[in-house]
C-alpha atoms as a PDB file:
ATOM      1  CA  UNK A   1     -10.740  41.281  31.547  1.00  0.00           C
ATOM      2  CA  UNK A   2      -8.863  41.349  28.770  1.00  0.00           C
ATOM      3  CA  UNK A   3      -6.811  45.133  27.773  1.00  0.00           C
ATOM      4  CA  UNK A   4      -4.638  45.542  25.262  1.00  0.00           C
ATOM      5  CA  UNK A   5      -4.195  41.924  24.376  1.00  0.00           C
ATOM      6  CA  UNK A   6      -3.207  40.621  27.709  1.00  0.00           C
ATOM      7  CA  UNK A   7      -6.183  38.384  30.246  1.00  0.00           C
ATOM      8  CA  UNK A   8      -6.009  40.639  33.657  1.00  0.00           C
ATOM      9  CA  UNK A   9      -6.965  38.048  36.339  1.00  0.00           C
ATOM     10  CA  UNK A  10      -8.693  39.753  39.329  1.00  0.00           C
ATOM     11  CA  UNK A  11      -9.962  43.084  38.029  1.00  0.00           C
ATOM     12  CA  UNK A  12     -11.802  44.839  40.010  1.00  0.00           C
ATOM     13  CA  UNK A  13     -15.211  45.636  38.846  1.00  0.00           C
ATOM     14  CA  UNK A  14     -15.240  49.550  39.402  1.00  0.00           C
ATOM     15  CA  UNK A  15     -12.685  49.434  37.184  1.00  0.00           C
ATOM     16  CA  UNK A  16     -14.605  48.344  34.263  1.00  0.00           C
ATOM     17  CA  UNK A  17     -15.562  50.561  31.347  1.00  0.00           C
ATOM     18  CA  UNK A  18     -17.532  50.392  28.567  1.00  0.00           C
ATOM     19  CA  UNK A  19     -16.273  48.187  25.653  1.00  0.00           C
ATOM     20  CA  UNK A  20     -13.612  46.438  27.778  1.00  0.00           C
ATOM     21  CA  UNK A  21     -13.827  42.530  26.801  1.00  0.00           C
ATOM     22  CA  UNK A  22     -14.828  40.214  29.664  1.00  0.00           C
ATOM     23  CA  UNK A  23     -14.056  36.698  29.633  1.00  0.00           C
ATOM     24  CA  UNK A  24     -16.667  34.726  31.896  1.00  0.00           C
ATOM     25  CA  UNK A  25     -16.427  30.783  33.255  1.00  0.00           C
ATOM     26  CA  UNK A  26     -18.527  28.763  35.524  1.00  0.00           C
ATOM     27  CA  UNK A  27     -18.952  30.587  39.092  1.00  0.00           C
ATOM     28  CA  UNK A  28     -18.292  33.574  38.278  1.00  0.00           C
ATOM     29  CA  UNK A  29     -20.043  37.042  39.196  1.00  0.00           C
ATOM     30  CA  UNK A  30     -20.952  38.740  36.269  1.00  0.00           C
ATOM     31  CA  UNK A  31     -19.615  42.559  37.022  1.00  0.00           C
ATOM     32  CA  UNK A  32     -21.138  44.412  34.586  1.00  0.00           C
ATOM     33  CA  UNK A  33     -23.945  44.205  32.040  1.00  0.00           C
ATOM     34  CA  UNK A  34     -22.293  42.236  28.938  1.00  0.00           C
ATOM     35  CA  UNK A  35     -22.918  41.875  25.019  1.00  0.00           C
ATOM     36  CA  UNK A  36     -21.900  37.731  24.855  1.00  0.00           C
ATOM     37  CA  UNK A  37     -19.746  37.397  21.738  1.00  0.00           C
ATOM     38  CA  UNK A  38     -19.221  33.823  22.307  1.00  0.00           C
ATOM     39  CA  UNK A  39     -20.081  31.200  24.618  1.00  0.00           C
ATOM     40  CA  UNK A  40     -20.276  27.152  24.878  1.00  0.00           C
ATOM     41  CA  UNK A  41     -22.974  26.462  27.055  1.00  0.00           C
ATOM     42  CA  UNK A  42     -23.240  29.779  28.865  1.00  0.00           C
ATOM     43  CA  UNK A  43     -26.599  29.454  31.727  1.00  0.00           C
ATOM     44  CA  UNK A  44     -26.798  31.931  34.120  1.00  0.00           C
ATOM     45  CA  UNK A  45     -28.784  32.107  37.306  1.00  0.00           C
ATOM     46  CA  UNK A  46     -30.978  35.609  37.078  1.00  0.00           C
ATOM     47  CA  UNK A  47     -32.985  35.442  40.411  1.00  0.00           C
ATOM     48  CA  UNK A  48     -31.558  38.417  41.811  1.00  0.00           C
ATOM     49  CA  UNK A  49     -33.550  40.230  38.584  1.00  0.00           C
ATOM     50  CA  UNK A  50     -35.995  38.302  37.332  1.00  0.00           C
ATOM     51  CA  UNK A  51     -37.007  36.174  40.558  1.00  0.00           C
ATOM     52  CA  UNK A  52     -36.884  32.926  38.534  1.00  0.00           C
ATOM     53  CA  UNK A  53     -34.766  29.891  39.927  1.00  0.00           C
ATOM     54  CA  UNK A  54     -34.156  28.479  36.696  1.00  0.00           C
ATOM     55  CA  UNK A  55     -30.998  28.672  35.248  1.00  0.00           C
ATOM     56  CA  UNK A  56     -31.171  30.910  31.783  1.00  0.00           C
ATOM     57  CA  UNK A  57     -29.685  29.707  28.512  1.00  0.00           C
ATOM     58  CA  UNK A  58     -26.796  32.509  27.038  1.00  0.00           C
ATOM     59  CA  UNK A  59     -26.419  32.895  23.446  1.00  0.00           C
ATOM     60  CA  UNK A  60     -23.335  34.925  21.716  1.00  0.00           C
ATOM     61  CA  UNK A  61     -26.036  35.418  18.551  1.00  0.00           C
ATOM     62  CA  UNK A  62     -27.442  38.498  17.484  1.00  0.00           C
ATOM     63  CA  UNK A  63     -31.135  39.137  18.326  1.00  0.00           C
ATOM     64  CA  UNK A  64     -33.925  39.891  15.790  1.00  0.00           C
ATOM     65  CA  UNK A  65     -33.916  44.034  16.044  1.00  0.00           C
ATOM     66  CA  UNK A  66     -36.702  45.351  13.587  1.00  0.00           C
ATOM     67  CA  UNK A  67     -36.982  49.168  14.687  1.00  0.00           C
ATOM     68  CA  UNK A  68     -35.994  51.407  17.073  1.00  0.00           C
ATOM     69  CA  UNK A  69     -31.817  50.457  18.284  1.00  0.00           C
ATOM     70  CA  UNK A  70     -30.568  47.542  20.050  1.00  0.00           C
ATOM     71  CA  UNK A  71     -32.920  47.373  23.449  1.00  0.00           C
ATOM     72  CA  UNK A  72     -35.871  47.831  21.741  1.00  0.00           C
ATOM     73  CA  UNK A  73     -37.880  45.574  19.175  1.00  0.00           C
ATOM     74  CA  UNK A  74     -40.801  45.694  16.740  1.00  0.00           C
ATOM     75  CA  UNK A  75     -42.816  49.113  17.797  1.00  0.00           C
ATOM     76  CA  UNK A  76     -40.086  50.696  19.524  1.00  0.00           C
ATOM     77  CA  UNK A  77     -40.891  48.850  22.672  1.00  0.00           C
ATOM     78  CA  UNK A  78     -37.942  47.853  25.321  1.00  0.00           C
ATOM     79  CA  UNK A  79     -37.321  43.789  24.968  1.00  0.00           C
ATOM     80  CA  UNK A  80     -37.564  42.225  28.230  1.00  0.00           C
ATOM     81  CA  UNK A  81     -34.613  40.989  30.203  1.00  0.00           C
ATOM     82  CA  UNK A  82     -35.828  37.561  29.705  1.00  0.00           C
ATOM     83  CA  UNK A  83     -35.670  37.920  26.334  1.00  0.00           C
ATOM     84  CA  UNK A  84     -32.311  39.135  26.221  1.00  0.00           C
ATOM     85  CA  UNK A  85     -30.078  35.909  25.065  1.00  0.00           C
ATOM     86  CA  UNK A  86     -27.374  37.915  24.306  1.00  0.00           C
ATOM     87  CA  UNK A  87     -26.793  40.141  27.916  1.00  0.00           C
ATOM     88  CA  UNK A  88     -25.606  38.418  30.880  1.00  0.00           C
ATOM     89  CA  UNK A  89     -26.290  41.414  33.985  1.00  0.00           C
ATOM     90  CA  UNK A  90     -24.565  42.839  36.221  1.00  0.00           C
ATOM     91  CA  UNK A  91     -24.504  40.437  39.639  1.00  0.00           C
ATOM     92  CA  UNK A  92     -25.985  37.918  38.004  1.00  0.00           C
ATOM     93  CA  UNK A  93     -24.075  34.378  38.746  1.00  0.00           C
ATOM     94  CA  UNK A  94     -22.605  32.272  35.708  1.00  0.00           C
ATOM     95  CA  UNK A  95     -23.685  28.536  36.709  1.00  0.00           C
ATOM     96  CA  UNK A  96     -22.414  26.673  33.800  1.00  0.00           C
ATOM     97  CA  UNK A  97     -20.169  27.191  30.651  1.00  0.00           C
ATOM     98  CA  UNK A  98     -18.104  29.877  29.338  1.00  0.00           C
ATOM     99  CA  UNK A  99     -18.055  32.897  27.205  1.00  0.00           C
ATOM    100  CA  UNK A 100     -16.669  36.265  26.376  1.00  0.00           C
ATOM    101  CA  UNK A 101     -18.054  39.542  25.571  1.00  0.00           C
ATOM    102  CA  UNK A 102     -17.995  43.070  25.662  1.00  0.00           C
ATOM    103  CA  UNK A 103     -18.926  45.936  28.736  1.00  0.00           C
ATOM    104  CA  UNK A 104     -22.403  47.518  27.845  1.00  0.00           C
ATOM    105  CA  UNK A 105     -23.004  49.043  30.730  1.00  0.00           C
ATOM    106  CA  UNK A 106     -21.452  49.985  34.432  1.00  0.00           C
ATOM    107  CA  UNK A 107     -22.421  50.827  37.437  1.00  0.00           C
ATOM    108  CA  UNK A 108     -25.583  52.600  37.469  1.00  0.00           C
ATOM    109  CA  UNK A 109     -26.411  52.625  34.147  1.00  0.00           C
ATOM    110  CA  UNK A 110     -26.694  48.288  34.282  1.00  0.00           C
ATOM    111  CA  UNK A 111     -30.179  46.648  35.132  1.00  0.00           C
ATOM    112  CA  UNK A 112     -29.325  45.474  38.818  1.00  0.00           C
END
């Protein structure tokens, strides 16, 4: 985590709060759900949500959003997790790369 300009090695995730930036490497846990700002070569292993093996490709881009805020897409309709490029979530494992981002949700309020 990084707070008020300085990296905090070993935070703990209860502590976490919306907004805080969390910088992410290969083998780590991700604590919380998180907006990737950048990344080189960020996969992730989603099992524990999705079921699939595979590992999943992480983007820091922006997503296509027509109507309806940042979850949803064209009709107003939720976008799937496995079409969210941009959110690595909460317990998922990072299995290759790195990348930063920002808190966008804690606790119960993230999709584990």
């Amino acid at each position: 985590v990084v707070r008020d300009g300085r990296a905090m090695d070993h935070f703990p995730a209860v502590d976490l709060v919306v907004g805080d930036l969390v910088v992410l490497s290969t083998g780590d846990r991700v604590p919380a759900d998180v907006r990737l700002i950048d990344g080189v070569e960020v996969q992730v292993n989603e099992s524990s949500l999705t079921g699939e093996n595979s590992p999943v490709n992480k983007t820091g881009m922006a997503l296509a959003v027509t109507t309806g805020g940042a979850n949803t897409h064209h009709g107003g309709h939720p976008i799937p997790l496995t079409e969210q490029t941009n959110i690595v979530f909460m317990g998922t494992l990072v299995v290759a790369g790195r990348g930063r981002g920002l808190v966008v949700a804690v606790g119960e309020r993230t999709e584990f």
